[in-house]
Structures are given as C-alpha cells and as structure tokens.
Protein backbone atom coordinates (compact mmCIF):
# COMPACT_ATOMS: atom_id res chain seq x y z
CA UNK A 1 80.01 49.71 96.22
CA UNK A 2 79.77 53.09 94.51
CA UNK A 3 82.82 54.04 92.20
CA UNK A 4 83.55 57.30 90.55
CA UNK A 5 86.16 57.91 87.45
CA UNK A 6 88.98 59.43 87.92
CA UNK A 7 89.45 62.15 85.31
CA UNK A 8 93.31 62.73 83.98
CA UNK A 9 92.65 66.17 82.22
CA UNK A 10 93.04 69.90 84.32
CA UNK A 11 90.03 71.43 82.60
CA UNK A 12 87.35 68.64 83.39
CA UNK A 13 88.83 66.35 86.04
CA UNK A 14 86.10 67.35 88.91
CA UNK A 15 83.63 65.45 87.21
CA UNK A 16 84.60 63.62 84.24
CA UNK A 17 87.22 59.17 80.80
CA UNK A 18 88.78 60.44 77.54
CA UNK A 19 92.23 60.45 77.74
CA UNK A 20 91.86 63.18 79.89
CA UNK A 21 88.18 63.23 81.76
CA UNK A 22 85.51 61.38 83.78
CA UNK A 23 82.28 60.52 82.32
CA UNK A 24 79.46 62.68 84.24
CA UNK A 25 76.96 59.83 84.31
CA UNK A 26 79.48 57.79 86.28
CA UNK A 27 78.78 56.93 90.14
CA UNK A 28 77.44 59.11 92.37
CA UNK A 29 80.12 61.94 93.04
CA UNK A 30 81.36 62.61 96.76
CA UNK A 31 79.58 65.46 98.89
CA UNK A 32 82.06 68.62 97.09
CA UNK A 33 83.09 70.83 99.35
CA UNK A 34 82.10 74.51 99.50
CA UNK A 35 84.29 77.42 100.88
CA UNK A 36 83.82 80.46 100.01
CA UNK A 37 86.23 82.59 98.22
CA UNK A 38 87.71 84.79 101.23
CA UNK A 39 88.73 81.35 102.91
CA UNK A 40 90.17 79.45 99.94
CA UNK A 41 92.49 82.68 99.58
CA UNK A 42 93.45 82.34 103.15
CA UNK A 43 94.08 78.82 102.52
CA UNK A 44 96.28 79.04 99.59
CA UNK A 45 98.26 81.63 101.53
CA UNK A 46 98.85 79.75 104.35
CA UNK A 47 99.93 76.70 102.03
CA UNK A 48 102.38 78.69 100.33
CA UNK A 49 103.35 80.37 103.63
CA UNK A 50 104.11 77.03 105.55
CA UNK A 51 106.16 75.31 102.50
CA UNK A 52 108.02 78.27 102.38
CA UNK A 53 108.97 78.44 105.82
CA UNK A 54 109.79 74.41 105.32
CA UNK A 55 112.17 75.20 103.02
CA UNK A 56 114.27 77.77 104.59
CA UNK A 57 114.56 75.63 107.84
CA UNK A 58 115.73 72.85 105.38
CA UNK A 59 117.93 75.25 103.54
CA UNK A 60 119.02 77.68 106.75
CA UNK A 61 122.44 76.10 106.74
CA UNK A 62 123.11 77.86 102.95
CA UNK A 63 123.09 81.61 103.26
CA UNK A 64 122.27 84.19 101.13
CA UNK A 65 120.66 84.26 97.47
CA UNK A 66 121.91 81.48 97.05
CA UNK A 67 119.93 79.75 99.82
CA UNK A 68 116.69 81.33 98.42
CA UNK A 69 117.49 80.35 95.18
CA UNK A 70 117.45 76.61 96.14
CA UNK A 71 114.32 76.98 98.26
CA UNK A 72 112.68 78.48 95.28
CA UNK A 73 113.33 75.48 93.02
CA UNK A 74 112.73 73.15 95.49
CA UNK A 75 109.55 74.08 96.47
CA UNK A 76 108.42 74.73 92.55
CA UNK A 77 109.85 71.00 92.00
CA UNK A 78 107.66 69.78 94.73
CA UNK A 79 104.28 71.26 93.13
CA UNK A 80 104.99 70.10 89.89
CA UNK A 81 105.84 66.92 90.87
CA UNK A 82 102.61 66.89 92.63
CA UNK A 83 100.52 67.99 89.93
CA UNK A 84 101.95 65.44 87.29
CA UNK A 85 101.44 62.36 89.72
CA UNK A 86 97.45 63.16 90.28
CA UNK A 87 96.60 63.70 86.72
CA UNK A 88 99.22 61.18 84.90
CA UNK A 89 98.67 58.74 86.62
CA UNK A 90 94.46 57.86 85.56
CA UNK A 91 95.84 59.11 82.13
CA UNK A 92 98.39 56.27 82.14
CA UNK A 93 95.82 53.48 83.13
CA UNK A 94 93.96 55.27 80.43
CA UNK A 95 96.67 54.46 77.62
CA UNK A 96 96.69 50.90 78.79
CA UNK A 97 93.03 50.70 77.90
CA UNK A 98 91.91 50.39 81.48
CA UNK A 99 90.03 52.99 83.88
CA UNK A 100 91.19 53.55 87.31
CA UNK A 101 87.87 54.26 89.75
CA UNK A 102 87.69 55.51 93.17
CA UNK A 103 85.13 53.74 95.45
CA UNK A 104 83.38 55.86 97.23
CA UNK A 105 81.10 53.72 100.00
CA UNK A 106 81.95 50.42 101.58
CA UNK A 107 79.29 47.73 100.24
CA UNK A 108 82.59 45.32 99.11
CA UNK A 109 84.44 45.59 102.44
CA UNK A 110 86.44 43.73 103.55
CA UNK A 111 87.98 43.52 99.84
CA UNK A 112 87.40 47.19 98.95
CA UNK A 113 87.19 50.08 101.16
CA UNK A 114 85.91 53.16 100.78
CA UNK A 115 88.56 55.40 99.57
CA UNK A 116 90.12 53.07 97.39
CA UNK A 117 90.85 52.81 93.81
CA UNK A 118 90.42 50.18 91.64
CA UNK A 119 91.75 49.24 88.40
CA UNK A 120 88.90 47.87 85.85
CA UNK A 121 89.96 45.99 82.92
CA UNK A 122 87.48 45.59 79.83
CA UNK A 123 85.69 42.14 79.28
CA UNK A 124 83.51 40.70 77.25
CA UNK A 125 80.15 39.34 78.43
CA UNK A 126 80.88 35.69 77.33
CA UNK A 127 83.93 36.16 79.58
CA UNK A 128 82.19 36.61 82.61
CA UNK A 129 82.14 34.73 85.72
CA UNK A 130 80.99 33.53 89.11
CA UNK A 131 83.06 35.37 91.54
CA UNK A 132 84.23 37.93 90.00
CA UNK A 133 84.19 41.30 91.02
CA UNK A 134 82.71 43.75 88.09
CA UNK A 135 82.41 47.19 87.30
CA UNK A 136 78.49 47.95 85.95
CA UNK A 137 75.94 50.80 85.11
CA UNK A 138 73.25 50.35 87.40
CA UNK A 139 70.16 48.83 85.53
CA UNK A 140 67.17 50.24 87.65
CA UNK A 141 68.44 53.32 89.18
CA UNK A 142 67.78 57.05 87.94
CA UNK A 143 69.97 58.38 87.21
CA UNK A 144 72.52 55.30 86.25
CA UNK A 145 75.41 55.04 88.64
CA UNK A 146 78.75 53.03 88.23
CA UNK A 147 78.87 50.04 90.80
CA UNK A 148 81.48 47.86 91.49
CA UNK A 149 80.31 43.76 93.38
CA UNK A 150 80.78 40.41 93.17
CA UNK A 151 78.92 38.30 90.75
CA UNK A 152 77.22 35.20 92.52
CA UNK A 153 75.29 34.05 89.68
CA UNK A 154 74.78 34.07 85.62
CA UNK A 155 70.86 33.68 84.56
CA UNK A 156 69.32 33.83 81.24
CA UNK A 157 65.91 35.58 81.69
CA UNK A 158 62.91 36.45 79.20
CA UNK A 159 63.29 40.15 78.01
CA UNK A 160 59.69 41.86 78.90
CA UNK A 161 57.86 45.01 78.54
CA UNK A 162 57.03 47.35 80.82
CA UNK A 163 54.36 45.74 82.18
CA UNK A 164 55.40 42.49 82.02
CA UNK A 165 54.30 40.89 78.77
CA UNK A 166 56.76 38.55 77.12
CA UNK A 167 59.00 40.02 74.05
CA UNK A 168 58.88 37.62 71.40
CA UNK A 169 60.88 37.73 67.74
CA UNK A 170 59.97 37.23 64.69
CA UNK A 171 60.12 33.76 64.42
CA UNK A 172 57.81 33.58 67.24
CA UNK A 173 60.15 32.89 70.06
CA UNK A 174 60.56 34.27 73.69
CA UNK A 175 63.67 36.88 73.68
CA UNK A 176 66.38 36.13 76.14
CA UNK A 177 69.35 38.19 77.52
CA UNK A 178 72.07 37.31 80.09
CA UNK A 179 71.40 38.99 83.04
CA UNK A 180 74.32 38.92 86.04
CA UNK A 181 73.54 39.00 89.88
CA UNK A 182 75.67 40.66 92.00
CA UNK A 183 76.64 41.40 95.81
CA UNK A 184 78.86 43.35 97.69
CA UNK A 185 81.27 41.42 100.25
CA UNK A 186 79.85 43.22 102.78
CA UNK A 187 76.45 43.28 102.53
CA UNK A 188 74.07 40.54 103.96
CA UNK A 189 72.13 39.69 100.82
CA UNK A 190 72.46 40.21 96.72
CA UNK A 191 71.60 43.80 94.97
CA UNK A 192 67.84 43.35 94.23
CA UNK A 193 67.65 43.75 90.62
CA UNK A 194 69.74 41.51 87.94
CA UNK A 195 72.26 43.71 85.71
CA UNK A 196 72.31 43.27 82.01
CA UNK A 197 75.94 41.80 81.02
CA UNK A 198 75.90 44.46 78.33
CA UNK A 199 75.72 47.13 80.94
CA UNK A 200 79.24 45.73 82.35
CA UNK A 201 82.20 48.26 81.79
CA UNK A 202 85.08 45.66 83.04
CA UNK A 203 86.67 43.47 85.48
CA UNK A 204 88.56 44.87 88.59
CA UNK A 205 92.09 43.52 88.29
CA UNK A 206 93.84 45.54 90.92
CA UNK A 207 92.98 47.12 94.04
CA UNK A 208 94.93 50.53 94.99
CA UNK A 209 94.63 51.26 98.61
CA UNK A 210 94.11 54.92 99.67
CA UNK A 211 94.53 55.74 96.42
CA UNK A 212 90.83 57.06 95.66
CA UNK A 213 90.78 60.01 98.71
CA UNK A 214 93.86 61.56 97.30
CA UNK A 215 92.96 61.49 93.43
CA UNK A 216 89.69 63.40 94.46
CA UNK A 217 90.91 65.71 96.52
CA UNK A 218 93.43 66.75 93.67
CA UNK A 219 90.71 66.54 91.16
CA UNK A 220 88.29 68.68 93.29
CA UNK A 221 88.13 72.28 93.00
CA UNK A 222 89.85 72.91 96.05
CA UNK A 223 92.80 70.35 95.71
CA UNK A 224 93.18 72.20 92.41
CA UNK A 225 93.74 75.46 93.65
CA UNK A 226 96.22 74.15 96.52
CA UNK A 227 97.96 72.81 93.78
CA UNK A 228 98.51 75.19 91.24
CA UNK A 229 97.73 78.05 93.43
CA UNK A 230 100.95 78.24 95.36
CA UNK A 231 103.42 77.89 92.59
CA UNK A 232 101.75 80.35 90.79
CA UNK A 233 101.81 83.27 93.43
CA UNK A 234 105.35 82.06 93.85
CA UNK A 235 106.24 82.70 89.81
CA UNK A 236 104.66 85.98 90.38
CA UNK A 237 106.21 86.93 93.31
CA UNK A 238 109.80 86.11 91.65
CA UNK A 239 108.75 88.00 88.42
CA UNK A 240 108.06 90.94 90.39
CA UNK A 241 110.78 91.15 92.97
CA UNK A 242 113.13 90.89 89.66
CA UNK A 243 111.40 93.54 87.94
CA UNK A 244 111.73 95.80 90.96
CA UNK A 245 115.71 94.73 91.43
CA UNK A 246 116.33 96.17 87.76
CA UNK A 247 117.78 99.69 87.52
CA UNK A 248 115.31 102.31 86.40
CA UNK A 249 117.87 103.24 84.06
CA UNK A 250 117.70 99.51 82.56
CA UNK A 251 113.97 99.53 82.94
CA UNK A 252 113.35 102.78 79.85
CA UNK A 253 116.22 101.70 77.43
CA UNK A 254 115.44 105.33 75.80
CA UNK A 255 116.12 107.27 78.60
CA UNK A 256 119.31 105.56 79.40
CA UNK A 257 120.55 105.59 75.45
CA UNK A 258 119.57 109.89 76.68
CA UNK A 259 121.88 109.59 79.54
CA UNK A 260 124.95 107.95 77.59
CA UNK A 261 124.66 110.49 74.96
CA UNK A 262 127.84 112.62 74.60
CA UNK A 263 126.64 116.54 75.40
CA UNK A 264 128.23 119.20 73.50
CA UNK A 265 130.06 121.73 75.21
C-alpha cells in the first residue's frame, strides 16, 4: 500500500513533514491534475458564484445591507474554517510527534483503503513485531517510496555486497542486520524483497477513513486555489464597492478642506 505525507504548511503542502511540509522522497504522489489557466478561473468563479447564491437563499428572509452583511461573513467564516481544518490538522499530528499519511492504492484492503489516512507512530526496531502494520522506505525500489503492510515475519540475514559476497568485520565475523517481511492484506503473497528495520518510519496506530482524498485535494494546486481563491475575490470585491460608496469629496481630503474654506466677499 502506497502512502503519501500530508504536508501542514501553504507554501509547500503539494508535495512535502516539518512542522509544516511533506518530504518529496515520500510515496509515489497521485496523478496531479492539470487545467489550464482559463478553466481554473472559470472554476473559481463559479465557486464563489454558487456559495454566494447559497447564502442569500439562506439569508433571503433578512433584507437589506444588513442581509448582505451576514452573507458576507458567513461565507468568509466558511473558507477560513475550511482552510484551517486541511492544513492544522497534519500540523497537529505533527506536534504530537506522529505523521498522518494518505494511502494512495489498495494493497492492505480490507484494513486500509485507498483514500485513507493513517496515523504512524515512531518505533524503535527492537519494538517491532509480527503483525503489525508498518510504515517503511522501500529497500529495492528507485526512487524510494513510503509503503505501508503487515509484517509476517522478523529474519536476521548476512549483510552482502553487491554481488553477493559475504560482509565480514573486523574480528572476522559474518555481518548481520534485521531485516522485516512484509504483506499487504490484500495481496496473495509477501512483497518480494525483505526491508531493513532501520528503514521503518513508524507504526500505524489509527486509521482515518476518507480522510486521505480530501487532505490532497486541499493540498493540491487546485484545492488551493478553490480555497483561498474565493475569499479573496470576495475581500476585493468588498474593498472596492466601499471605495466606490465614498464621496468624491471624502475621497481628496484637499479638495474638500478647498470647498469648506470660507470665500471672501
């Protein structure tokens, strides 16, 4: 089961943790979507457009500025609400010294589904056990991914070289390392190749269902721009319907201090 971090800071969540972004060696990243610029416009317009629209059938009963005034807040409240949610919440996990992933294939259904998030927990190697289900860099792959399976077995191997010649140290003995084999709940037989128990990043000690499709659409460039795109144009829209609602004459303070001036006769 592929996993991907979930990054908790607005400038580098798309791709990577530090308290506020995902590693980019993590797990393979979902297929990003492309849309060109002309469309995502459109689309942020239309957002806007509907919750707006929302609002004042919520609000029609109210009248007036008043009425607007509500809608206005309401719908700002909404977005920012929305915003701090996505990115607080891997930032809290964060704090707690945990990491909260998002699987992104189905190897360990029924457990984990694709779409998911899990919750990995740091452990140390002499902690680990038969069935339990770990977060690891992949050993054997290029470039390393983050996968998350079941152990079914602990094994202490001979370290070799390249081509297979024995390591030995300097007292003339074979080198050894603990080596973990793993499988996915839903997949017929174990992963191939045995994974180092130093390349383990933690144990998964919660599951969060649906979690993972929602975290990565706000964390993708498009979710992004839904997000903050809308309250923005709103904040502009206010700031210039104000501007226009203000006198001229309170708009050039000189030219109304002119105005007031007593004339002499």
């Amino acid at each position: 089961m592929t996993t991907r971090t979930v990054a908790a800071d607005a400038d580098s969540l798309a791709d990577p943790v530090t308290p506020g972004s995902v590693d980019a060696a993590t797990a393979t990243a979902a297929p990003s979507e492309r849309i060109s610029l002309p469309a995502v416009g459109l689309l942020v317009s239309r957002a806007a457009g509907r919750v707006l629209v929302g609002a004042r059938r919520l609000l029609a009963p109210l009248a007036g500025d008043r009425a607007r005034r509500v809608a206005f807040r309401l719908v700002i409240g909404a977005f920012v609400a929305a915003i701090l949610v996505s990115y607080s919440v891997p930032l809290w996990y964060h704090l707690k010294g945990e990491q909260l992933l998002v699987v992104t294939s189905g190897s360990m259904q029924p457990t984990v589904r694709e779409g998911d998030a899990v919750v990995v927990h740091p452990i140390s190697p002499t902690e680990l056990r038969r069935g339990m289900v770990v977060t690891f860099w992949t050993a054997a792959q290029s470039p390393r991914r983050l996968e998350t399976h079941r152990i079914v077995d602990l094994k202490t191997l001979p370290v070799t070289t390249s081509d297979g010649h024995l390591v030995y140290d300097a007292n003339g003995q074979v080198e050894t390392r603990q080596v973990i084999q793993t499988k996915g709940d839903g997949n017929a037989f174990p992963d191939p190749n045995m994974t180092p128990v130093t390349n383990v990043r933690g144990v998964v000690v919660a599951v969060k269902t649906g979690w993972g499709r929602q975290l990565l659409w706000a964390h993708s460039g498009t979710g992004r721009l839904l997000l903050f795109g809308p309250p923005l144009l709103m904040l502009l829209g206010a700031e210039l319907l104000s501007w226009r609602r203000v006198p001229r004459r309170d708009r050039d303070p000189q030219k109304g201090a002119r105005d007031a001036a007593p004339r002499a006769l």
